[in-house]
C-alpha atoms as a PDB file:
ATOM      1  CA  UNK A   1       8.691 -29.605 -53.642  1.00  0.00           C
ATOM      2  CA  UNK A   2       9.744 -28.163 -49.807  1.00  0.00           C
ATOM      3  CA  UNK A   3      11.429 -30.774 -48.008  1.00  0.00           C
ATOM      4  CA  UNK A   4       9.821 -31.841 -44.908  1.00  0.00           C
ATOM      5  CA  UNK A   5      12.259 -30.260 -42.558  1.00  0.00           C
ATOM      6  CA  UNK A   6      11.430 -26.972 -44.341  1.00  0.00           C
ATOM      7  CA  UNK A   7       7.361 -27.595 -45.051  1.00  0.00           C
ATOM      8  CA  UNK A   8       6.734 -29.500 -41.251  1.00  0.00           C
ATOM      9  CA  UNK A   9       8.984 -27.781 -38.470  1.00  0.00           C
ATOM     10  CA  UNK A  10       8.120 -29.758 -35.832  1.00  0.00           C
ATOM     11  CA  UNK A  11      10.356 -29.390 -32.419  1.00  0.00           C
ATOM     12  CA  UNK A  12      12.442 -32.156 -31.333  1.00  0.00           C
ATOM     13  CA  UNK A  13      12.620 -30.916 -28.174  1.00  0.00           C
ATOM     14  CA  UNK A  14       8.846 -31.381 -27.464  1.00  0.00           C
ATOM     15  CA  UNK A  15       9.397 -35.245 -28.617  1.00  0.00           C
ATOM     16  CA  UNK A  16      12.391 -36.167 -27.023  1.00  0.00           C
ATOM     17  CA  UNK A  17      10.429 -34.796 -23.643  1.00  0.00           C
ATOM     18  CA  UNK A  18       7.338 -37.724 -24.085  1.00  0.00           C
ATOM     19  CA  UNK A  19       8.176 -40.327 -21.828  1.00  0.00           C
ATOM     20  CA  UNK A  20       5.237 -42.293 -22.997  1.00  0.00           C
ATOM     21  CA  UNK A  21       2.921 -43.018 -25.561  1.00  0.00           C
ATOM     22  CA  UNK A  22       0.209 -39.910 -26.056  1.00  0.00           C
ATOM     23  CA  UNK A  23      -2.944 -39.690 -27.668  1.00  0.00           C
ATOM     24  CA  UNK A  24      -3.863 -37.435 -30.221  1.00  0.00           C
ATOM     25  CA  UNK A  25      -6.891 -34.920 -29.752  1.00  0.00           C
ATOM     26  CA  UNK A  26      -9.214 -34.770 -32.935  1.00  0.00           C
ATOM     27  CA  UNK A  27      -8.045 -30.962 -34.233  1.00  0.00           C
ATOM     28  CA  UNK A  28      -9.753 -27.610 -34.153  1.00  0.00           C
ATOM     29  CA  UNK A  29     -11.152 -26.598 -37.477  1.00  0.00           C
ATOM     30  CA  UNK A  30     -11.555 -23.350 -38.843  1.00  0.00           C
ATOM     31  CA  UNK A  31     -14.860 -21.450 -39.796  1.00  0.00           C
ATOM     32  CA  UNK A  32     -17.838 -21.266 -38.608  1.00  0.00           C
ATOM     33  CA  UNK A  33     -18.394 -25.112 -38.612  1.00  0.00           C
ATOM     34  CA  UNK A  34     -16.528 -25.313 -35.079  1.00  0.00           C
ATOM     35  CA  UNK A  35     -19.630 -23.760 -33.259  1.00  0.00           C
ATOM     36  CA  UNK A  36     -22.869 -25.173 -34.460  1.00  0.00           C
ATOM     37  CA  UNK A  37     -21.304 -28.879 -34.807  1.00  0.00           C
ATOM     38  CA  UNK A  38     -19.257 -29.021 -32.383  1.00  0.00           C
ATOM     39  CA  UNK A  39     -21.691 -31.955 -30.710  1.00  0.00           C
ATOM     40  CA  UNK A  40     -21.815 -34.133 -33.505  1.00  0.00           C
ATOM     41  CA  UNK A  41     -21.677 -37.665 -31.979  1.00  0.00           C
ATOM     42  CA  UNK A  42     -18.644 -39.498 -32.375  1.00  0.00           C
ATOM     43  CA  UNK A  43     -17.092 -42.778 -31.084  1.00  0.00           C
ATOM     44  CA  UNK A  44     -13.713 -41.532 -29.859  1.00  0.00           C
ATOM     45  CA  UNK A  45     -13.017 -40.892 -26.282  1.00  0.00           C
ATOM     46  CA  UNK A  46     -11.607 -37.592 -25.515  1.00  0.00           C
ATOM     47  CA  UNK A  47      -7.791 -37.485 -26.077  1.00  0.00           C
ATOM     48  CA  UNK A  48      -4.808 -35.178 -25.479  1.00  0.00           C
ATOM     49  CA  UNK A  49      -1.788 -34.156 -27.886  1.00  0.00           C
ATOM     50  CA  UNK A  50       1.782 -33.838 -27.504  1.00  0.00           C
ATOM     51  CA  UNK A  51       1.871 -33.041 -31.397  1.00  0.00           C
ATOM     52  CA  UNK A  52       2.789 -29.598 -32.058  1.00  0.00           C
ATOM     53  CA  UNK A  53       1.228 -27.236 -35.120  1.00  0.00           C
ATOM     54  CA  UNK A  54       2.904 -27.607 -38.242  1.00  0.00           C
ATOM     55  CA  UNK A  55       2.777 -24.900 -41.142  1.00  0.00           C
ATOM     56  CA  UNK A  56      -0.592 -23.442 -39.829  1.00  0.00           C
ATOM     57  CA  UNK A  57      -2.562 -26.538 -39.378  1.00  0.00           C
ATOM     58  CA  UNK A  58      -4.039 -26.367 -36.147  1.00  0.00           C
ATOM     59  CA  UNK A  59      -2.375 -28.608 -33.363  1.00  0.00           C
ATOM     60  CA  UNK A  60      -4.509 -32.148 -32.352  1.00  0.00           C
ATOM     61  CA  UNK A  61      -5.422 -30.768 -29.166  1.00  0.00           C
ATOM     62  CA  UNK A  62      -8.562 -28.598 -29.689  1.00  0.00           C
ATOM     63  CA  UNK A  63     -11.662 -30.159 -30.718  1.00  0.00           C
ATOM     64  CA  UNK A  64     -12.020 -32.076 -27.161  1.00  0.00           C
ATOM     65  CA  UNK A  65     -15.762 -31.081 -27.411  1.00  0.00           C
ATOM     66  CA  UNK A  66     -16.540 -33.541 -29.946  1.00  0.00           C
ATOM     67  CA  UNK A  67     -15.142 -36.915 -28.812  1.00  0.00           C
ATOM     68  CA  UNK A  68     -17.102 -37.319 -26.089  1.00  0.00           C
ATOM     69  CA  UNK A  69     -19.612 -39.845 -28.048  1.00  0.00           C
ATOM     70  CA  UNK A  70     -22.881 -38.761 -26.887  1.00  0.00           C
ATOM     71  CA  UNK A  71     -24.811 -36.190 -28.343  1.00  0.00           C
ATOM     72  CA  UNK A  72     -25.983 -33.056 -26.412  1.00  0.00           C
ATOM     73  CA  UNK A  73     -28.069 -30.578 -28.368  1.00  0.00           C
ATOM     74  CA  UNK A  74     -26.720 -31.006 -31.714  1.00  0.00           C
ATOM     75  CA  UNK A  75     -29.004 -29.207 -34.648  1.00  0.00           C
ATOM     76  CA  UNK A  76     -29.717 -32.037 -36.638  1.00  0.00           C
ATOM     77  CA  UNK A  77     -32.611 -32.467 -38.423  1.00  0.00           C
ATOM     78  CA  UNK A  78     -35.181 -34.417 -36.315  1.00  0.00           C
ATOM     79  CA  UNK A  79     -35.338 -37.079 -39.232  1.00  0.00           C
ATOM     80  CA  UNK A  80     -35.082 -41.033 -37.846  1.00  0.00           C
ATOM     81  CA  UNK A  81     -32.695 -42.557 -39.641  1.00  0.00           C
ATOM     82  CA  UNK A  82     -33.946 -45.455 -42.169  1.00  0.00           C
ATOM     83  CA  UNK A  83     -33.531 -49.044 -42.082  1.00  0.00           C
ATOM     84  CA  UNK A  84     -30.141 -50.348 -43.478  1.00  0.00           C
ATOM     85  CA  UNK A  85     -30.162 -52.152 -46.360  1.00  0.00           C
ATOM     86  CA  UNK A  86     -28.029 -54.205 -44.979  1.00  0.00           C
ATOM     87  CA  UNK A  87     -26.974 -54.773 -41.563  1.00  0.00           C
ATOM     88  CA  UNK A  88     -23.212 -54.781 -42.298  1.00  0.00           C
ATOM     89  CA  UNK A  89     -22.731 -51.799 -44.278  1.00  0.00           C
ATOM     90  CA  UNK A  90     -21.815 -48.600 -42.307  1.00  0.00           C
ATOM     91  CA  UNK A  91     -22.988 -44.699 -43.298  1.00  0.00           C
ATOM     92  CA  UNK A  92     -20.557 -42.313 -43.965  1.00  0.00           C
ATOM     93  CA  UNK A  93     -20.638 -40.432 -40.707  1.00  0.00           C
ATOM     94  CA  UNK A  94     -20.072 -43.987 -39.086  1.00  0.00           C
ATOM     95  CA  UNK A  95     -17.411 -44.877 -41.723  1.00  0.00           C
ATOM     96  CA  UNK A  96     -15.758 -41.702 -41.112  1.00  0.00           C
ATOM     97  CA  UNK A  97     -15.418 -42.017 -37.316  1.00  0.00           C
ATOM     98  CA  UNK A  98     -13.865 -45.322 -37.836  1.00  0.00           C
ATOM     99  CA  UNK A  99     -11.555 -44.025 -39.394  1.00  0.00           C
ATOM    100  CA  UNK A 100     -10.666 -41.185 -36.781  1.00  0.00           C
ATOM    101  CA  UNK A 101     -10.609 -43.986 -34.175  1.00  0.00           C
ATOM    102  CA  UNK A 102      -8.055 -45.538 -36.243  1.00  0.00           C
ATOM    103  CA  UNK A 103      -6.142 -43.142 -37.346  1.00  0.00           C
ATOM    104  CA  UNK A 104      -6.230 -41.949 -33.992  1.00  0.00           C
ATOM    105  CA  UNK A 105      -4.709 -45.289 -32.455  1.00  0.00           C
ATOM    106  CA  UNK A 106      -1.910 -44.783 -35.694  1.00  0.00           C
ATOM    107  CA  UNK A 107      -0.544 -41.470 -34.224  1.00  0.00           C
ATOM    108  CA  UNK A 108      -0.680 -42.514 -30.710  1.00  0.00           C
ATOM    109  CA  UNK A 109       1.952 -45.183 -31.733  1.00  0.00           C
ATOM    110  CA  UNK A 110       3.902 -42.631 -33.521  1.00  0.00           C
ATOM    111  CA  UNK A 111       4.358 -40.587 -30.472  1.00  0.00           C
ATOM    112  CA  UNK A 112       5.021 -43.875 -28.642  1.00  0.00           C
ATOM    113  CA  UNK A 113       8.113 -44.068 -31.128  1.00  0.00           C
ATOM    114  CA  UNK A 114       9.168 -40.239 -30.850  1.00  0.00           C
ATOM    115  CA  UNK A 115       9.249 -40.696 -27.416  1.00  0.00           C
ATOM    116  CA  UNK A 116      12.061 -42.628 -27.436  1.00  0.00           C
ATOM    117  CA  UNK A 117      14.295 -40.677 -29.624  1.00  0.00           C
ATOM    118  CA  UNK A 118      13.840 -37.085 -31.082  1.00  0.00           C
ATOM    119  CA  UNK A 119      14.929 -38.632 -35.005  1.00  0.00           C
ATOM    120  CA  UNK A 120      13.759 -42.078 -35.722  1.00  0.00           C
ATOM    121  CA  UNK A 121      14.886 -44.897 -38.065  1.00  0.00           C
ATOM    122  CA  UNK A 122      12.838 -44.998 -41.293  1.00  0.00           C
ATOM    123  CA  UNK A 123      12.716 -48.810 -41.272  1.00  0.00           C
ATOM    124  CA  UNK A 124      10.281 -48.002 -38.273  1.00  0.00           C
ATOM    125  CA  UNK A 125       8.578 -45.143 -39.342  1.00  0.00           C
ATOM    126  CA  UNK A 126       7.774 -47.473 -42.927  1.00  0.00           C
ATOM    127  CA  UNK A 127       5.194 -49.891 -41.351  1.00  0.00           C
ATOM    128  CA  UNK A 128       3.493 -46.949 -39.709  1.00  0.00           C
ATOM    129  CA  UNK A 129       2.634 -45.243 -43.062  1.00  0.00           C
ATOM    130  CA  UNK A 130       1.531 -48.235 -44.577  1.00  0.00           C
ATOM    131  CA  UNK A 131      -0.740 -49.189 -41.717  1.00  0.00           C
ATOM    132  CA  UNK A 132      -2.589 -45.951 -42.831  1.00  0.00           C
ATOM    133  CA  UNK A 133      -2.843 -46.569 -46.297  1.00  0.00           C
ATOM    134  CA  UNK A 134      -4.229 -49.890 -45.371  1.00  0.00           C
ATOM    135  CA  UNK A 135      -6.918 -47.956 -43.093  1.00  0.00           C
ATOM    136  CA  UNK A 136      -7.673 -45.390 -45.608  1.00  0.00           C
ATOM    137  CA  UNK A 137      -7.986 -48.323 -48.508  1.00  0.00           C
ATOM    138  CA  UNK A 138     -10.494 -49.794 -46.250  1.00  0.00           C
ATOM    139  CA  UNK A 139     -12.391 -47.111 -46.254  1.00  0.00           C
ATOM    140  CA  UNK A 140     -12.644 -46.740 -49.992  1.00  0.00           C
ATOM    141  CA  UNK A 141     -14.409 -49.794 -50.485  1.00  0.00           C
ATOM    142  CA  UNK A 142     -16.573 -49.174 -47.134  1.00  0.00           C
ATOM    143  CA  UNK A 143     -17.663 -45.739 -48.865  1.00  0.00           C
ATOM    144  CA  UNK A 144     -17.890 -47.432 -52.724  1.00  0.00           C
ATOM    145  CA  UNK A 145     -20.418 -50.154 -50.802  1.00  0.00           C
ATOM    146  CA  UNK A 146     -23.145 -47.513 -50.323  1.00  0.00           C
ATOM    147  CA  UNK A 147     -23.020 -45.403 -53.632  1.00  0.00           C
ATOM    148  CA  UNK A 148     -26.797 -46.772 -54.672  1.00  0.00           C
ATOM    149  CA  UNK A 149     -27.912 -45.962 -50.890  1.00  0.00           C
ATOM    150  CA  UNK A 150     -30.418 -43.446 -49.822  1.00  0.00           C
ATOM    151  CA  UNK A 151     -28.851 -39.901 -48.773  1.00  0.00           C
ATOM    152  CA  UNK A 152     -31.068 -40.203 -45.455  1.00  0.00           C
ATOM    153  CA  UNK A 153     -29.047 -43.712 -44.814  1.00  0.00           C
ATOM    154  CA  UNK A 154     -25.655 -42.548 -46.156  1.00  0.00           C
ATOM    155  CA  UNK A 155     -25.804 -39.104 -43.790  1.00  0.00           C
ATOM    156  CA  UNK A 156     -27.016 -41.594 -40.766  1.00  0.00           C
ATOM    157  CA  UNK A 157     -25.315 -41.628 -37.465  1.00  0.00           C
ATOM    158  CA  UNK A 158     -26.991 -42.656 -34.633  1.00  0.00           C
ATOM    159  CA  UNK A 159     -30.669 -42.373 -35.312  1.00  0.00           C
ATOM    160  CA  UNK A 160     -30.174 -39.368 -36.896  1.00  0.00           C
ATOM    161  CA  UNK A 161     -29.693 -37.742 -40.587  1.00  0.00           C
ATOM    162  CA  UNK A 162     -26.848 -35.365 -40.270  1.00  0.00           C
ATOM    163  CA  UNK A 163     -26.257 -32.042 -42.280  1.00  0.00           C
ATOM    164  CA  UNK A 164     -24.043 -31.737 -45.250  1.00  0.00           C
ATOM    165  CA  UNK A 165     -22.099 -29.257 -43.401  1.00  0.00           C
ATOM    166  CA  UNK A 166     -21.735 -31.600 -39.877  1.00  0.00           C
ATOM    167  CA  UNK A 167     -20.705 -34.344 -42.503  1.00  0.00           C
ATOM    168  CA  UNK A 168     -18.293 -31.845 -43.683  1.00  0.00           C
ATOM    169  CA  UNK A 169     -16.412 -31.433 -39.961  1.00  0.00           C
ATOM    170  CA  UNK A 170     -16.198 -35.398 -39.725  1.00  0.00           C
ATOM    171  CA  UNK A 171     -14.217 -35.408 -42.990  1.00  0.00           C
ATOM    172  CA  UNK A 172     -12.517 -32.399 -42.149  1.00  0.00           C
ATOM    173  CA  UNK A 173     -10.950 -34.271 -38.666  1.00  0.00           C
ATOM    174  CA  UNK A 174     -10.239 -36.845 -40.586  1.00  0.00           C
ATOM    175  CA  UNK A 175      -8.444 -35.617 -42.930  1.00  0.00           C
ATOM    176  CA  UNK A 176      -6.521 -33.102 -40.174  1.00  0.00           C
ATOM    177  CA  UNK A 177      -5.023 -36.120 -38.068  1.00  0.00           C
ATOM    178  CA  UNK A 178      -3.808 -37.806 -41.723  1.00  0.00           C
ATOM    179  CA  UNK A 179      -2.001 -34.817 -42.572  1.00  0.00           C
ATOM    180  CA  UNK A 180      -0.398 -34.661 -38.976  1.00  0.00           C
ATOM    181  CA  UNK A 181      -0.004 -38.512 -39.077  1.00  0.00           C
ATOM    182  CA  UNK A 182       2.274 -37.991 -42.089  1.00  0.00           C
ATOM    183  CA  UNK A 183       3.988 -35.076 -41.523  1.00  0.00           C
ATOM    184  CA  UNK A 184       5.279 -35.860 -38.534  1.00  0.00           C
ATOM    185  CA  UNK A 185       6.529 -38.846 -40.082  1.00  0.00           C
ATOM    186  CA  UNK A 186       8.160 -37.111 -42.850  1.00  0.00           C
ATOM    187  CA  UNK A 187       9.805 -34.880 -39.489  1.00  0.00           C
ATOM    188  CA  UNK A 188      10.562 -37.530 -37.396  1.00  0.00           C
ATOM    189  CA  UNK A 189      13.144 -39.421 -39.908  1.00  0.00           C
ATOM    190  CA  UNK A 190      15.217 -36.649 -39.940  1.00  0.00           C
ATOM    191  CA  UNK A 191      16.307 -34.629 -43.084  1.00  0.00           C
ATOM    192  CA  UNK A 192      19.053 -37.072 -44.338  1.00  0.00           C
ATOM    193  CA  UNK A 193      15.886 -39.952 -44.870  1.00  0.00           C
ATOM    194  CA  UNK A 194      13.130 -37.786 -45.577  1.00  0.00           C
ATOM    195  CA  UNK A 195      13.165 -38.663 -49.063  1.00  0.00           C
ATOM    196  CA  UNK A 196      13.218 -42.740 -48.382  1.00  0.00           C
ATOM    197  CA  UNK A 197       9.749 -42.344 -46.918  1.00  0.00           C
ATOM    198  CA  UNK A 198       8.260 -39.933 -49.428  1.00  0.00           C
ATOM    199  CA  UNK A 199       7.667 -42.883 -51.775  1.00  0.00           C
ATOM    200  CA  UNK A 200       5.199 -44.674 -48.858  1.00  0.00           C
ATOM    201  CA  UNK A 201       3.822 -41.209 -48.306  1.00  0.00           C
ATOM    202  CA  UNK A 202       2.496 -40.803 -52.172  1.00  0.00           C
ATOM    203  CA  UNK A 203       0.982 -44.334 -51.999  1.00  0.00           C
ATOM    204  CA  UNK A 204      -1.221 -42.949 -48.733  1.00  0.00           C
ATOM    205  CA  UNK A 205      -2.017 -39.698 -51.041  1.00  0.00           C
ATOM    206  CA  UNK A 206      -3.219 -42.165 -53.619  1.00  0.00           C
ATOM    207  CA  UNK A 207      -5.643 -43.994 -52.011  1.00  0.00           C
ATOM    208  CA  UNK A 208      -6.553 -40.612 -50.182  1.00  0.00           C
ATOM    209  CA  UNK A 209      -7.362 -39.347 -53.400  1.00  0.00           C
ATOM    210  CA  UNK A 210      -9.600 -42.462 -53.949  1.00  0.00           C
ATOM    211  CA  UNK A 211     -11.468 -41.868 -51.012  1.00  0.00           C
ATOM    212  CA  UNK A 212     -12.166 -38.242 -51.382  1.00  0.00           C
ATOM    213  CA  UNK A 213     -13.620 -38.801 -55.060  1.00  0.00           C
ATOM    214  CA  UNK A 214     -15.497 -41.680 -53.562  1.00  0.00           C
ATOM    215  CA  UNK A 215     -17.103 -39.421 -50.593  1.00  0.00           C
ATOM    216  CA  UNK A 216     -17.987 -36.184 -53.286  1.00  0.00           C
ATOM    217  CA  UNK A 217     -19.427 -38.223 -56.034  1.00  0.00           C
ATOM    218  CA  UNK A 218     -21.451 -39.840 -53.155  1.00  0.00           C
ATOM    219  CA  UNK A 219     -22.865 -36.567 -51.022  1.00  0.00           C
ATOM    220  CA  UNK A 220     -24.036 -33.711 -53.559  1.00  0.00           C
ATOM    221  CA  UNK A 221     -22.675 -30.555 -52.413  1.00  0.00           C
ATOM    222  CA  UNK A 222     -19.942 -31.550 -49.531  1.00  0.00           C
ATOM    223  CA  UNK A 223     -17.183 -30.317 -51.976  1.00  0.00           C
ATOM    224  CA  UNK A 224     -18.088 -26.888 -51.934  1.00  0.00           C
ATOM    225  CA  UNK A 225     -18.357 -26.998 -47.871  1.00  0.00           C
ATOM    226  CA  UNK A 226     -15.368 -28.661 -47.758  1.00  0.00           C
ATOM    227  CA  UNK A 227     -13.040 -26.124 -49.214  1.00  0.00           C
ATOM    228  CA  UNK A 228     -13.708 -23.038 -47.650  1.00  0.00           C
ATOM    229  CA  UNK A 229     -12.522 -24.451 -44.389  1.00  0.00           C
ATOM    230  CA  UNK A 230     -10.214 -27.131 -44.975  1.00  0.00           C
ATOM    231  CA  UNK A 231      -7.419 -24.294 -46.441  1.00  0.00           C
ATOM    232  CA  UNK A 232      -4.929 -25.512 -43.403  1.00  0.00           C
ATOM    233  CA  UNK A 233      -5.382 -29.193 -44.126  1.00  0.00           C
ATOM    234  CA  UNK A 234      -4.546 -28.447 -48.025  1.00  0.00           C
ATOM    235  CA  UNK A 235      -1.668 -25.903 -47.268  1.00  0.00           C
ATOM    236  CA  UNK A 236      -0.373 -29.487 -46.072  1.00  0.00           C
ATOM    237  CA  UNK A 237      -1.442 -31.340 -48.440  1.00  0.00           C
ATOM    238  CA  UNK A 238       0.805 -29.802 -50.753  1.00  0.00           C
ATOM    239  CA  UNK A 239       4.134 -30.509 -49.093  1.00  0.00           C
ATOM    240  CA  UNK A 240       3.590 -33.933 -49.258  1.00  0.00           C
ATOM    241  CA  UNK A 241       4.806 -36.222 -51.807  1.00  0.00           C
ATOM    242  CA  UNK A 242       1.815 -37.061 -54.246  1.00  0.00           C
ATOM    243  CA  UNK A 243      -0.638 -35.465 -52.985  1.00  0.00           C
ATOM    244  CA  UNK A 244      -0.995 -32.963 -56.100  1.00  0.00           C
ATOM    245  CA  UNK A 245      -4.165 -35.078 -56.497  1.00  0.00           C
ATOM    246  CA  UNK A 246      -5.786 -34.823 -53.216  1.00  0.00           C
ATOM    247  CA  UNK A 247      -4.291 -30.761 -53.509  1.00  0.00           C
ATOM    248  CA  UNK A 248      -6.369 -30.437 -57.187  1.00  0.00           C
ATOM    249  CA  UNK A 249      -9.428 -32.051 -56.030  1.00  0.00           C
ATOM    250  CA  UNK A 250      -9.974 -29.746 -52.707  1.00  0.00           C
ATOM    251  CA  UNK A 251      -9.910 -26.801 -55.067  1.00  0.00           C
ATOM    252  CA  UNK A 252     -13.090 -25.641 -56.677  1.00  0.00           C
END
């Protein structure tokens, strides 16, 4: 497997110039998802990145257009959303942006930390990875909750049914600022202690693979929109330390 110094080349000039902590944007995907879902209503605030590419994944600073939380001529079906079953569960749209808004808060505390020095101890770099697997195990059960749920209540976000392929995006961002998240982290420690956080890194790609399972077996058909435009997330993917899972499953 490429070490992270050769799979994630991330400047350390661009984080030893943050003087402060930075929000992350939500990422540019590719394909032609980007243009007719770009409005898809979401609960972040609009952010900006001091996070640089890394091996052809697209830098968190271009998908400003859809974290603006209201939605503005979106083509979504004009189907009202149904009545929850019950009042605490979320839909996976919902689920998913709770997850961006978390994951989102995650990185900007990483950047907080590279700010300070270009290579960072791993005994503070540690927590950080295991505050995502904590998100992303959350999310499991949140997703697991509604498997006997109506499709027009699991693809619900604010009134609305949403499209397979605008459900598709959400995932996609998600899964864009994980692979960043990590990365970085894998950068950040520098190449002598790499491999002492590669171990917290394969328990995240565990529980990602959980999650991803969870979210196919529950929306017919997201798998195959998935792929096709998620190759930059997976190129990723697969310099990460057990994520040979997550890699299998996001190819058909």
């Amino acid at each position: 497997m490429p070490s992270f110094r050769t799979v994630f080349a991330v400047a350390a000039t661009a984080f030893a110039a943050l003087t402060s902590a930075a929000p992350i944007d939500t990422p540019a995907l590719p394909g032609a998802l980007t243009g007719a879902i770009n409005n898809v209503p979401v609960k972040a605030d609009t952010v900006t990145s001091n996070l640089p590419d890394i091996n052809g994944l697209p830098g968190l600073s271009g998908l400003t257009g859809i974290t603006g939380g209201v939605t503005n001529g979106v083509n979504v079906p004009n189907t009202p959303a149904p009545l929850r079953r019950d009042g605490q569960l979320q839909s996976l749209p919902e689920i998913l942006n709770d997850l961006q808004a978390k994951l989102t808060t995650v990185s900007d505390k990483l950047t907080t930390v590279v700010g300070v020095k270009a290579v960072v101890d791993v005994q503070v770099v540690l927590p950080i990875i295991e505050e995502v697997k904590g998100i992303v195990f959350t999310a499991v059960g949140s997703v697991q909750a509604i498997a006997n749920h109506p499709q027009d209540f699991v693809l619900a976000l604010q009134g609305k049914v949403l499209s397979v392929p605008e459900v598709a995006h959400l995932l996609c961002t998600v899964m864009t600022i994980l692979a960043t998240i990590l990365a970085s982290a894998g950068r950040v420690v520098g190449a002598a202690s790499a491999q002492a956080v590669a171990p917290a890194v394969a328990g995240v790609g565990a529980v990602v693979f959980e999650l991803l399972s969870a979210i196919f077996a529950l929306v017919a058909g997201l798998l195959a929109v998935v792929v096709p435009i998620a190759g930059p997330i997976i190129t990723t993917f697969q310099g990460l330390n057990g994520f040979s899972g997550v890699v299998g499953l996001l190819k058909l």
